[in-house]
C-alpha atoms as a PDB file:
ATOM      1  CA  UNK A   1      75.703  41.587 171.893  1.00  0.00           C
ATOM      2  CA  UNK A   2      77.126  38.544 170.952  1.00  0.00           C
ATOM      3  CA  UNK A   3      78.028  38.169 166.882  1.00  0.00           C
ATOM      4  CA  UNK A   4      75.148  36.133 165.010  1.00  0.00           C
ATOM      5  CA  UNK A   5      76.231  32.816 164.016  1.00  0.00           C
ATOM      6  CA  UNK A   6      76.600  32.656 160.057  1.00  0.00           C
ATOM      7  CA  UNK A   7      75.259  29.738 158.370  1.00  0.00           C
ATOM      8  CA  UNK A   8      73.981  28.676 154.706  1.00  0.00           C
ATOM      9  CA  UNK A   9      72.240  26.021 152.438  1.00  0.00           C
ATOM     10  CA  UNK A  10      74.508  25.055 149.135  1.00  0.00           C
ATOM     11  CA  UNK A  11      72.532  22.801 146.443  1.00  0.00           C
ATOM     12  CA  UNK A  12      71.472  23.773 142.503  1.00  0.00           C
ATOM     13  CA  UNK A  13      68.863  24.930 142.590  1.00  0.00           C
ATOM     14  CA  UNK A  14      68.509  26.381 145.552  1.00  0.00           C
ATOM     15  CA  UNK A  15      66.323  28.963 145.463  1.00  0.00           C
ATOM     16  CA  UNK A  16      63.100  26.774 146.457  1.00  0.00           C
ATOM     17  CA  UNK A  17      64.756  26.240 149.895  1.00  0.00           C
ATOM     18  CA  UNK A  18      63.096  26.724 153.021  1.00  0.00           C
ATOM     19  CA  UNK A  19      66.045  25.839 155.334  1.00  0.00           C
ATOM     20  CA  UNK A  20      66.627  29.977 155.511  1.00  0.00           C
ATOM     21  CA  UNK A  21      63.331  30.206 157.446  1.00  0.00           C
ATOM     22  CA  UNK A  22      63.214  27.302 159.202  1.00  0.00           C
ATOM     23  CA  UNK A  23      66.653  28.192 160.385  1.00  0.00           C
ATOM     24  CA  UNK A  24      65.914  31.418 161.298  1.00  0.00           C
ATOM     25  CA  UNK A  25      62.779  30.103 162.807  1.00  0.00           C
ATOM     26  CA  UNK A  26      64.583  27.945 165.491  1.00  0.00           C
ATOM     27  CA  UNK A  27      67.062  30.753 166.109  1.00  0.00           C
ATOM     28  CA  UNK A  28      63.916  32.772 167.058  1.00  0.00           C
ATOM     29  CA  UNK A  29      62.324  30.192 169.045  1.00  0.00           C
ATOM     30  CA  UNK A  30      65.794  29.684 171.131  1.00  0.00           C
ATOM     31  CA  UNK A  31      66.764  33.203 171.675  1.00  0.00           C
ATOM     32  CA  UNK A  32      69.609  33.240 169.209  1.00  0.00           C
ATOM     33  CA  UNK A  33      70.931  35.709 166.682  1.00  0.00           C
ATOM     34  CA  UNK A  34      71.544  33.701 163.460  1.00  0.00           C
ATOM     35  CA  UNK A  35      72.443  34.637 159.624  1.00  0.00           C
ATOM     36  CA  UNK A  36      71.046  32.246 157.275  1.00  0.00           C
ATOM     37  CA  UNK A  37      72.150  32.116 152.971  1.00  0.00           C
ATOM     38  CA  UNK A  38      71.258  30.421 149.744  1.00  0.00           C
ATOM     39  CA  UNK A  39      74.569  29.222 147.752  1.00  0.00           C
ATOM     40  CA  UNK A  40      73.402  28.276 144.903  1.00  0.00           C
ATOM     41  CA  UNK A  41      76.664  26.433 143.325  1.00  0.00           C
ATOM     42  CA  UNK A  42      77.569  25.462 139.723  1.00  0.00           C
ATOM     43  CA  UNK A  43      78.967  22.129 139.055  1.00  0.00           C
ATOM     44  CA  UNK A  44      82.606  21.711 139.912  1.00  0.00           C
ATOM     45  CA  UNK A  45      82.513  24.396 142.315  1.00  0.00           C
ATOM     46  CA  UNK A  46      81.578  23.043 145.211  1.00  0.00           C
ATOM     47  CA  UNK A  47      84.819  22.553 147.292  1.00  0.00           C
ATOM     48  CA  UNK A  48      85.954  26.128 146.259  1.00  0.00           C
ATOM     49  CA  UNK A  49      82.471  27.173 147.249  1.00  0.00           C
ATOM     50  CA  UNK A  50      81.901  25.671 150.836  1.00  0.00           C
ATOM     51  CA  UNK A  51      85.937  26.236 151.689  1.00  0.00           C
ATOM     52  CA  UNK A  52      85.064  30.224 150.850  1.00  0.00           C
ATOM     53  CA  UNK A  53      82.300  29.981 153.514  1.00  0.00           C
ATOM     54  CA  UNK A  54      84.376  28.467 156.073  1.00  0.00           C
ATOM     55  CA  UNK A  55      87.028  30.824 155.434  1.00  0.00           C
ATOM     56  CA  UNK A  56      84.883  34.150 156.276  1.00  0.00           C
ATOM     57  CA  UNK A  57      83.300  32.784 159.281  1.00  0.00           C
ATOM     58  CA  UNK A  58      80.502  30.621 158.649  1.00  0.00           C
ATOM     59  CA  UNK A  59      79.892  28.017 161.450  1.00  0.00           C
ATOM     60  CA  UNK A  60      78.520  25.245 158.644  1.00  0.00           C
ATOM     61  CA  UNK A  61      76.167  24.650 155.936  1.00  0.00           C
ATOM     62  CA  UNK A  62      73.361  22.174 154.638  1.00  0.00           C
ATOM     63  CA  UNK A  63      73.921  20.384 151.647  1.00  0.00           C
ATOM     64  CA  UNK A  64      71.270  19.436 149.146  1.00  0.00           C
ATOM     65  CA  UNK A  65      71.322  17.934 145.632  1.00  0.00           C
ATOM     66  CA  UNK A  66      73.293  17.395 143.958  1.00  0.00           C
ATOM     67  CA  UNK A  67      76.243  17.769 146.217  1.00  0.00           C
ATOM     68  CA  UNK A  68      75.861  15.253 148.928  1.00  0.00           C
ATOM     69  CA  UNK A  69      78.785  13.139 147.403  1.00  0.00           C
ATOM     70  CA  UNK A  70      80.604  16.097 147.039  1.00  0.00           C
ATOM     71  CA  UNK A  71      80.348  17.491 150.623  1.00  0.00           C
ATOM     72  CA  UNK A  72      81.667  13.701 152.053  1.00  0.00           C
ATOM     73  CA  UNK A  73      84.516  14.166 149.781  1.00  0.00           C
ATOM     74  CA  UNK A  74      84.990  17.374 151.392  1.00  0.00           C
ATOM     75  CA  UNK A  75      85.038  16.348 154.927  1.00  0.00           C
ATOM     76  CA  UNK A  76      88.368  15.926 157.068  1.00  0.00           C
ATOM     77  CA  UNK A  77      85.971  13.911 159.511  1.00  0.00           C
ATOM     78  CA  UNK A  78      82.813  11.878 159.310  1.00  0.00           C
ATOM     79  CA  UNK A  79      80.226  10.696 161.699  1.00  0.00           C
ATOM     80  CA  UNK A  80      79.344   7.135 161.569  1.00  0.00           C
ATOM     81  CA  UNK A  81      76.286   7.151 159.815  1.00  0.00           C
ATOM     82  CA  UNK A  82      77.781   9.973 156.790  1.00  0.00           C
ATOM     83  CA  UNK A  83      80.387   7.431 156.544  1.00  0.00           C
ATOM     84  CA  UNK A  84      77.769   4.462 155.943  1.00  0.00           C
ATOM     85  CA  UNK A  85      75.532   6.717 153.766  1.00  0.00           C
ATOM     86  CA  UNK A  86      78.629   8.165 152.045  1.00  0.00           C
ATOM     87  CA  UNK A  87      76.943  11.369 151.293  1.00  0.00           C
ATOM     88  CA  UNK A  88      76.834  14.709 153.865  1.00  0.00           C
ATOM     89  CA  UNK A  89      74.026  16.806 154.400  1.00  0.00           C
ATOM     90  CA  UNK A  90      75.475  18.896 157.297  1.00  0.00           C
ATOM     91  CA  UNK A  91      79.110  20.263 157.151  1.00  0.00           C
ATOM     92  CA  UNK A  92      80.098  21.624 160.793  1.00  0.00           C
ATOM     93  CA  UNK A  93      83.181  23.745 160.339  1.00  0.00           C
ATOM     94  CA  UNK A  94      85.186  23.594 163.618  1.00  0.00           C
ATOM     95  CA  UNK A  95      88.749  25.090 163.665  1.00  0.00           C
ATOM     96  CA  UNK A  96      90.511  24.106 160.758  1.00  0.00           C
ATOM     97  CA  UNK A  97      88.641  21.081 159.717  1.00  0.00           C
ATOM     98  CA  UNK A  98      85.607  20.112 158.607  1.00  0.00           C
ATOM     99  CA  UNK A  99      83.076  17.285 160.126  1.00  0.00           C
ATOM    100  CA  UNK A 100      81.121  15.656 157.951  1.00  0.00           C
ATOM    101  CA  UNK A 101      77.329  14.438 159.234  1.00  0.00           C
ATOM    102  CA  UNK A 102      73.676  13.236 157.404  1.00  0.00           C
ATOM    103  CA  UNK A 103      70.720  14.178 159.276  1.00  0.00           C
ATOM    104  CA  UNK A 104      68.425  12.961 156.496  1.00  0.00           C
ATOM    105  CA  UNK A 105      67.618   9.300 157.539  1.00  0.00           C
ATOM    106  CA  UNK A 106      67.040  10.188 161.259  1.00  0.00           C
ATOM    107  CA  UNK A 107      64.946  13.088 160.285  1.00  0.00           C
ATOM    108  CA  UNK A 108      63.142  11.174 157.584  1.00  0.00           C
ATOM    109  CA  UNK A 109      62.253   8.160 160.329  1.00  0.00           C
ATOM    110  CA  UNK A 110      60.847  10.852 163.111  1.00  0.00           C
ATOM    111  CA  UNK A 111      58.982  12.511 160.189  1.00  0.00           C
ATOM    112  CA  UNK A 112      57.472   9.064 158.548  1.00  0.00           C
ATOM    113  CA  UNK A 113      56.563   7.079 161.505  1.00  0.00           C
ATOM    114  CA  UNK A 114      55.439   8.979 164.805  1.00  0.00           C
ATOM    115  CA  UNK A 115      54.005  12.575 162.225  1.00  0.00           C
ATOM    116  CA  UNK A 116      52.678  10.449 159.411  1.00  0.00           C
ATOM    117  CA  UNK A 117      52.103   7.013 161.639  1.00  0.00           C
ATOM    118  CA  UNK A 118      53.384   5.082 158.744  1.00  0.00           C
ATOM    119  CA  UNK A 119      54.877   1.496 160.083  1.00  0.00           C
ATOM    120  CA  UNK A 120      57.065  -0.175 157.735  1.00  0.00           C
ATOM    121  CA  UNK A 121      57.456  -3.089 159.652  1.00  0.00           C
ATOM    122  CA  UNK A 122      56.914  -6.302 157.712  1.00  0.00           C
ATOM    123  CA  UNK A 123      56.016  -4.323 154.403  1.00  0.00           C
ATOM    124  CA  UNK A 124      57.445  -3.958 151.098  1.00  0.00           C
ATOM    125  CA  UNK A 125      58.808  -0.191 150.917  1.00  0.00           C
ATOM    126  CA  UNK A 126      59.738   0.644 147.018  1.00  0.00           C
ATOM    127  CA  UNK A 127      61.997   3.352 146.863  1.00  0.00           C
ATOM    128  CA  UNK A 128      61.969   5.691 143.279  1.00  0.00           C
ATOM    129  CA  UNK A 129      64.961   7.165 143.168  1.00  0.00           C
ATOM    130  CA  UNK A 130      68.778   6.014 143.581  1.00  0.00           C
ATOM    131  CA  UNK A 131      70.454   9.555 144.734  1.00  0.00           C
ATOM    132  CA  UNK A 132      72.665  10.834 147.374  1.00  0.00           C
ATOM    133  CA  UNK A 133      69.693  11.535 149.689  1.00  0.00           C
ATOM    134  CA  UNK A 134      68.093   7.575 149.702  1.00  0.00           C
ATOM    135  CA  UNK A 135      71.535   6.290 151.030  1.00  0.00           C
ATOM    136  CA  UNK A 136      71.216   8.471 153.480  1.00  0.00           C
ATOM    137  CA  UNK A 137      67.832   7.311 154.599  1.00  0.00           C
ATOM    138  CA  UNK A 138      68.885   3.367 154.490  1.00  0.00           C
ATOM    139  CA  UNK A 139      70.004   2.114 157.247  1.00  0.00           C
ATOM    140  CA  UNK A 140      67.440   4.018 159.467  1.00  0.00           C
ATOM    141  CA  UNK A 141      64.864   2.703 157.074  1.00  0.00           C
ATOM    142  CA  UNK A 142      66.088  -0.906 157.537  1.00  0.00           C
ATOM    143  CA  UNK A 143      66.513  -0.719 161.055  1.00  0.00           C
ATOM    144  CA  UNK A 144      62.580  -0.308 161.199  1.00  0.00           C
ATOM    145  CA  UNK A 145      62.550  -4.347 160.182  1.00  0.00           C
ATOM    146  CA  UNK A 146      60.528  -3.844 156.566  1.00  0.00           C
ATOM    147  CA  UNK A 147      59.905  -7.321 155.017  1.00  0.00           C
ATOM    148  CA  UNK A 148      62.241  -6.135 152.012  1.00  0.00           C
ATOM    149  CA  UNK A 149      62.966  -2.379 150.541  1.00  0.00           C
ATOM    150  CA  UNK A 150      63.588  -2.051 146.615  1.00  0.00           C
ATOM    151  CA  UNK A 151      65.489   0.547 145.521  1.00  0.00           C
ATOM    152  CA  UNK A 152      64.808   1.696 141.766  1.00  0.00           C
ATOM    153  CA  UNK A 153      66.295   3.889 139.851  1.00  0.00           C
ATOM    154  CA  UNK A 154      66.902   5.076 135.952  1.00  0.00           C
ATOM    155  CA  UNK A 155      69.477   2.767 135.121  1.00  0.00           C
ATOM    156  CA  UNK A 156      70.636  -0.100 137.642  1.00  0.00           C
ATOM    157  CA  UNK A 157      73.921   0.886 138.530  1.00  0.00           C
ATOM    158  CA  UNK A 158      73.114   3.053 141.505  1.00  0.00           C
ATOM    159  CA  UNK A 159      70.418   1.455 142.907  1.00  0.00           C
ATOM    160  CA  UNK A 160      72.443  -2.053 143.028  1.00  0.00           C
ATOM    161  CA  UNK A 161      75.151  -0.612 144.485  1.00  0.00           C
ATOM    162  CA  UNK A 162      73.002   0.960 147.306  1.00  0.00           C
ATOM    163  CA  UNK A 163      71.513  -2.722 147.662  1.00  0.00           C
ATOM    164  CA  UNK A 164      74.966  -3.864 148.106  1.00  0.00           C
ATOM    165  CA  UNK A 165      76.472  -1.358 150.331  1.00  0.00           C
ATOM    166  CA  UNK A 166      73.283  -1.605 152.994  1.00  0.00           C
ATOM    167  CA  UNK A 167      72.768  -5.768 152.159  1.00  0.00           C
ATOM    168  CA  UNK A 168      74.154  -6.519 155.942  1.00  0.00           C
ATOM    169  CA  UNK A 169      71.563  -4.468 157.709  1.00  0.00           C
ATOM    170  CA  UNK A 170      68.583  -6.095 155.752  1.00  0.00           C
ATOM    171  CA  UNK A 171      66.524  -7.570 152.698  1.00  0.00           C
ATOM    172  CA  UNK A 172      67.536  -4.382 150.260  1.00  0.00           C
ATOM    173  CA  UNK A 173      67.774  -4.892 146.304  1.00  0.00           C
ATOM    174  CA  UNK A 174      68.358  -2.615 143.399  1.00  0.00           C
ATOM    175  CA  UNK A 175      66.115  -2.457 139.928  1.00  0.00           C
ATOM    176  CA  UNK A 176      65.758   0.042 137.118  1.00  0.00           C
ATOM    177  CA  UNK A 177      62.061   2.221 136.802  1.00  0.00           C
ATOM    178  CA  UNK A 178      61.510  -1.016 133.791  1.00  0.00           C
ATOM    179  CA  UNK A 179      62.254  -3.914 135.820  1.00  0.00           C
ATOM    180  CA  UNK A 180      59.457  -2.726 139.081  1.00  0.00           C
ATOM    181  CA  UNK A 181      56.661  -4.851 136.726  1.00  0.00           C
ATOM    182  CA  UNK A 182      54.564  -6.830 139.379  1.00  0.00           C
ATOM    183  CA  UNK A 183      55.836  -5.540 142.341  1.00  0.00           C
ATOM    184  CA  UNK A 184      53.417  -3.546 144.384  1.00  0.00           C
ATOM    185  CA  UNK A 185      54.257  -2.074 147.293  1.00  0.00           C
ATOM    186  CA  UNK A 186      52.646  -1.516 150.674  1.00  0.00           C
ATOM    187  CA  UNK A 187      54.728   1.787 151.501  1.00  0.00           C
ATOM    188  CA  UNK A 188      56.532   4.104 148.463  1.00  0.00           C
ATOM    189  CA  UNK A 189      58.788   6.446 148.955  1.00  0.00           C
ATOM    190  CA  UNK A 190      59.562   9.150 146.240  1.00  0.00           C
ATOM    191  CA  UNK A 191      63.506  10.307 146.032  1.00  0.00           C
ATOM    192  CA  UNK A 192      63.586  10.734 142.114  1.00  0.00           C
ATOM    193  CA  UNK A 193      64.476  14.424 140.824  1.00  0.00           C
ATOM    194  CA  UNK A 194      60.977  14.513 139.357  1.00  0.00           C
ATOM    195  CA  UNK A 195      59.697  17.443 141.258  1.00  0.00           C
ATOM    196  CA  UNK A 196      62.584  19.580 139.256  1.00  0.00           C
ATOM    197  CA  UNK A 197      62.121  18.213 136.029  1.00  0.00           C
ATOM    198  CA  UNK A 198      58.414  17.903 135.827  1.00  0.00           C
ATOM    199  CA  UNK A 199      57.582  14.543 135.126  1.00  0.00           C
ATOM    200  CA  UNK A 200      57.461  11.707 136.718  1.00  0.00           C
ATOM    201  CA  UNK A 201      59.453   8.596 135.542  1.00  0.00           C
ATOM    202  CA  UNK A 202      57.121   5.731 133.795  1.00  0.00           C
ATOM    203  CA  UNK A 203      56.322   3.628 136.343  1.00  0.00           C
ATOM    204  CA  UNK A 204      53.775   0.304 136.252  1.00  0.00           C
ATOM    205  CA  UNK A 205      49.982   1.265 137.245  1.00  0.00           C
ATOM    206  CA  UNK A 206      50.138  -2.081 139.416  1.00  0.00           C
ATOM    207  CA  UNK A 207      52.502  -0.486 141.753  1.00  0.00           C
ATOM    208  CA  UNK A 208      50.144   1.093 144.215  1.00  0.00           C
ATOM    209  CA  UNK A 209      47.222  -0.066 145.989  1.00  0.00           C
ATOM    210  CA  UNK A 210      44.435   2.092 147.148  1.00  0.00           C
ATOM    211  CA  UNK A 211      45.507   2.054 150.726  1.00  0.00           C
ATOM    212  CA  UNK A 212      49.322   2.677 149.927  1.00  0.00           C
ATOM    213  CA  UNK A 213      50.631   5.488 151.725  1.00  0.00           C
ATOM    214  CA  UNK A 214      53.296   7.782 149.776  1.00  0.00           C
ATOM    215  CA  UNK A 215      56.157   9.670 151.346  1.00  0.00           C
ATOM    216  CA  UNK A 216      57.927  12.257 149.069  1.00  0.00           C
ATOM    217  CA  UNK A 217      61.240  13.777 149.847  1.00  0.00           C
ATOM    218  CA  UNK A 218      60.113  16.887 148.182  1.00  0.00           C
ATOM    219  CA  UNK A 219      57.589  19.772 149.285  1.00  0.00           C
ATOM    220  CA  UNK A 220      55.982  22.899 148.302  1.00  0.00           C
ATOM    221  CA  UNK A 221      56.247  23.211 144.660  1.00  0.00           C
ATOM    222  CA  UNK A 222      58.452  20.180 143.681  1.00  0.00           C
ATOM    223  CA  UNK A 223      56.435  18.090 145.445  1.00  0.00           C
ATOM    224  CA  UNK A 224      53.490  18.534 143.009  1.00  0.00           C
ATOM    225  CA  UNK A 225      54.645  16.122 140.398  1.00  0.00           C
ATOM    226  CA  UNK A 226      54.552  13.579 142.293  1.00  0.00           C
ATOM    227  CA  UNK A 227      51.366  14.103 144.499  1.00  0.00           C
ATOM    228  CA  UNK A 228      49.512  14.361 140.978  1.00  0.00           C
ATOM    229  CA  UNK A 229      50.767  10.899 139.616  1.00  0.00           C
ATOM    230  CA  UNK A 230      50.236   9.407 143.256  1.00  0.00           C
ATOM    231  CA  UNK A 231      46.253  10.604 143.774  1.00  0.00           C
ATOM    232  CA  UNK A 232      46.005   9.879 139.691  1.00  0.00           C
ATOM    233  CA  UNK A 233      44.671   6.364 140.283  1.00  0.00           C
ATOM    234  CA  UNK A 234      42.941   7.282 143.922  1.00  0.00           C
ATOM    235  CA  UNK A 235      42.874   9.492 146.968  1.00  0.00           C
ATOM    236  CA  UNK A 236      45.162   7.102 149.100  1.00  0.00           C
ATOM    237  CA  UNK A 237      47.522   9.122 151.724  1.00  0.00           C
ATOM    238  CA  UNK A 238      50.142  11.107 150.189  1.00  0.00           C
ATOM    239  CA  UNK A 239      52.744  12.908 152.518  1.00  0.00           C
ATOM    240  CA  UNK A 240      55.662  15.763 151.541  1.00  0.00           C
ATOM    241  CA  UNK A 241      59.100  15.877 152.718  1.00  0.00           C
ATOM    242  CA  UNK A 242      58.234  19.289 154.749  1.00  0.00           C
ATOM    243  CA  UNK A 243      58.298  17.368 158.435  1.00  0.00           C
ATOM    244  CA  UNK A 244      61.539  15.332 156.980  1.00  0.00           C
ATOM    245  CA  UNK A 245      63.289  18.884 156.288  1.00  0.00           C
ATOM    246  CA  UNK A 246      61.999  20.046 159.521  1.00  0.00           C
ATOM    247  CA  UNK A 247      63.744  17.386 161.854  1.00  0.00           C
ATOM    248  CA  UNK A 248      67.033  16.914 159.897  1.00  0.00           C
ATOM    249  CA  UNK A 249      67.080  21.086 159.931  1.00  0.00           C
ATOM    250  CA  UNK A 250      66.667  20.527 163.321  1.00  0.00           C
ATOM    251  CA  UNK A 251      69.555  17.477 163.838  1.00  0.00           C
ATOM    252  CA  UNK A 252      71.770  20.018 161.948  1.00  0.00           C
ATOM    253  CA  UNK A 253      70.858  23.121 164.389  1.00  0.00           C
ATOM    254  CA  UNK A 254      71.592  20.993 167.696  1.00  0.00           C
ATOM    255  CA  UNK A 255      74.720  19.554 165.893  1.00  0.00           C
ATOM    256  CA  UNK A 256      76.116  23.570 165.331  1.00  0.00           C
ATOM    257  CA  UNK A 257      74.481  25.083 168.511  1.00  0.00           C
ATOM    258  CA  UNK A 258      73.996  22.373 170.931  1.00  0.00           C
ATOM    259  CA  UNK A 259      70.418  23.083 171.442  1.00  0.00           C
ATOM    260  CA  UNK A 260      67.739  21.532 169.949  1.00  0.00           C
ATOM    261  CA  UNK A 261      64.362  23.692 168.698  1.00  0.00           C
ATOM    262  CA  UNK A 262      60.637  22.066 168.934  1.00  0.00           C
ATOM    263  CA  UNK A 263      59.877  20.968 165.730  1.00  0.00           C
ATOM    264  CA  UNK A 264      56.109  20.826 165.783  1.00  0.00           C
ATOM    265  CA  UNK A 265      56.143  24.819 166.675  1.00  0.00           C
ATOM    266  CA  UNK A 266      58.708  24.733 163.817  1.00  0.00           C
ATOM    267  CA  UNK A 267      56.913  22.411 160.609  1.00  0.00           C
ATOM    268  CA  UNK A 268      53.933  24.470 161.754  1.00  0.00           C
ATOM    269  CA  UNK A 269      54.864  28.078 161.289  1.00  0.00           C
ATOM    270  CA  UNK A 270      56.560  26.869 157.962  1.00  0.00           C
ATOM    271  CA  UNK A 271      53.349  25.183 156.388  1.00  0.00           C
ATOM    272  CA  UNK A 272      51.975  28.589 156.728  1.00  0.00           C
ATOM    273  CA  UNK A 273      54.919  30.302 154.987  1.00  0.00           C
ATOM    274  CA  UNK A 274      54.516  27.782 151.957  1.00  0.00           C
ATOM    275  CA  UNK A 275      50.925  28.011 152.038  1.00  0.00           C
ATOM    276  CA  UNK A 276      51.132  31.450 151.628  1.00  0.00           C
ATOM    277  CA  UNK A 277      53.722  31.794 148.955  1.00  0.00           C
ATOM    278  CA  UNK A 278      51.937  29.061 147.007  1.00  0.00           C
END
């Protein structure tokens, strides 16, 4: 019998994660003998951290927040679209070196448009949050052809600079929480830490309409926060980031095994884990 193949999520906090069963889920599903861990990681420590798991065998790791910028740095190689997003969700150790890739736009865009059946063609899509995980989503986003995406964020510093950095592939701009007054959009998309903190940012009432649909990059317990503030002013259709994790889990498991696992089977058997934990 063949060794398993070792593997591992690092983030703080990472405790919440479902990538261990999804994970272990595809392994299943494919016939595979896998080990799956939770690093949870202190600030500072991430290099030290994810070079200690490569060291004693691990074949790679997902990254969540907040290391994203960290794992990039970390890299030796990149794949095109890490190196646009500058930010790593899935670290593929191979040999000595380490190859860099983000699964989270790709897996966000199979999740939003052909599970939800939310087009974003020719809309306005308002983005709340300015993190490591929405540059990762942009230039998949843009390449759907919205009318014009508006990244807000705290203050504006990160959200202009992901306007800038993504301004070639499409009509992108950058605005603080404050400065969203009399926008409204026809799709939102919720990236803000909000879920871990337990409030939402102050946002304008105006922003939604009753018909806008609402993505969040969070699930199971994080994702209440938001779905509260969202159905607050009406029951319009509010997704969570549970299919999103399930396809860019899955990008990640092809990228380490070379086999990709169904994902419907997958996102289905894990809504019933949450369910039940909830």
């Amino acid at each position: 019998m063949s060794d398993p193949i070792r593997l591992a999520v690092i983030g703080n906090p990472v405790a919440h994660s479902r990538s261990p069963e999804l994970h272990l889920g595809f392994a299943k599903q494919l016939g595979m003998t896998l080990e799956y861990d939770r690093v949870e990681c202190a600030a500072g420590e991430f290099i030290d951290t994810a070079n200690r798991l490569r060291e004693t065998g691990y074949a790679g790791a997902n990254v969540t927040v907040p290391f994203k910028a960290d794992a990039f740095a970390l890299c030796d190689t990149r794949t095109p679209v890490a190196e646009l997003a500058q930010a790593v969700n899935t670290l593929h150790f191979v040999d000595h070196s380490v190859l860099g890739d983000n699964t989270d736009g790709p897996g966000f865009i199979r999740d939003l448009t052909s599970r939800c059946g939310i087009d974003v063609a020719h809309k306005t899509v308002i983005i709340i949050g300015a993190g490591g995980a929405v540059r990762g989503l942009m230039k998949p986003l843009l390449d759907q052809n919205p009318s014009q995406v508006v990244v807000a964020g705290r203050s504006p510093y990160n959200a202009e600079a992901i306007a800038e950095r993504f301004a070639d592939f499409g009509p992108v701009q950058g605005c603080t929480y404050l400065a969203l007054k009399g926008w409204q959009a026809d799709v939102l998309i919720h990236a803000s830490p909000a879920g871990h903190s337990g409030r939402m940012p102050a946002l304008p009432s105006t922003l939604l309409t009753a018909e806008t649909p609402c993505y969040d990059l969070s699930y199971g317990a994080a994702h209440t926060v938001f779905r509260d503030w969202a159905l607050a002013g009406g029951q319009r259709p509010v997704f969570d980031g549970l299919g999103m994790l399930v396809e860019q889990g899955a990008a990640s498991f092809e990228r380490w095994t070379g086999q990709r696992p169904d994902t419907d089977a997958a996102l289905a058997q894990l809504r019933r884990q949450v369910s039940q934990s909830s």
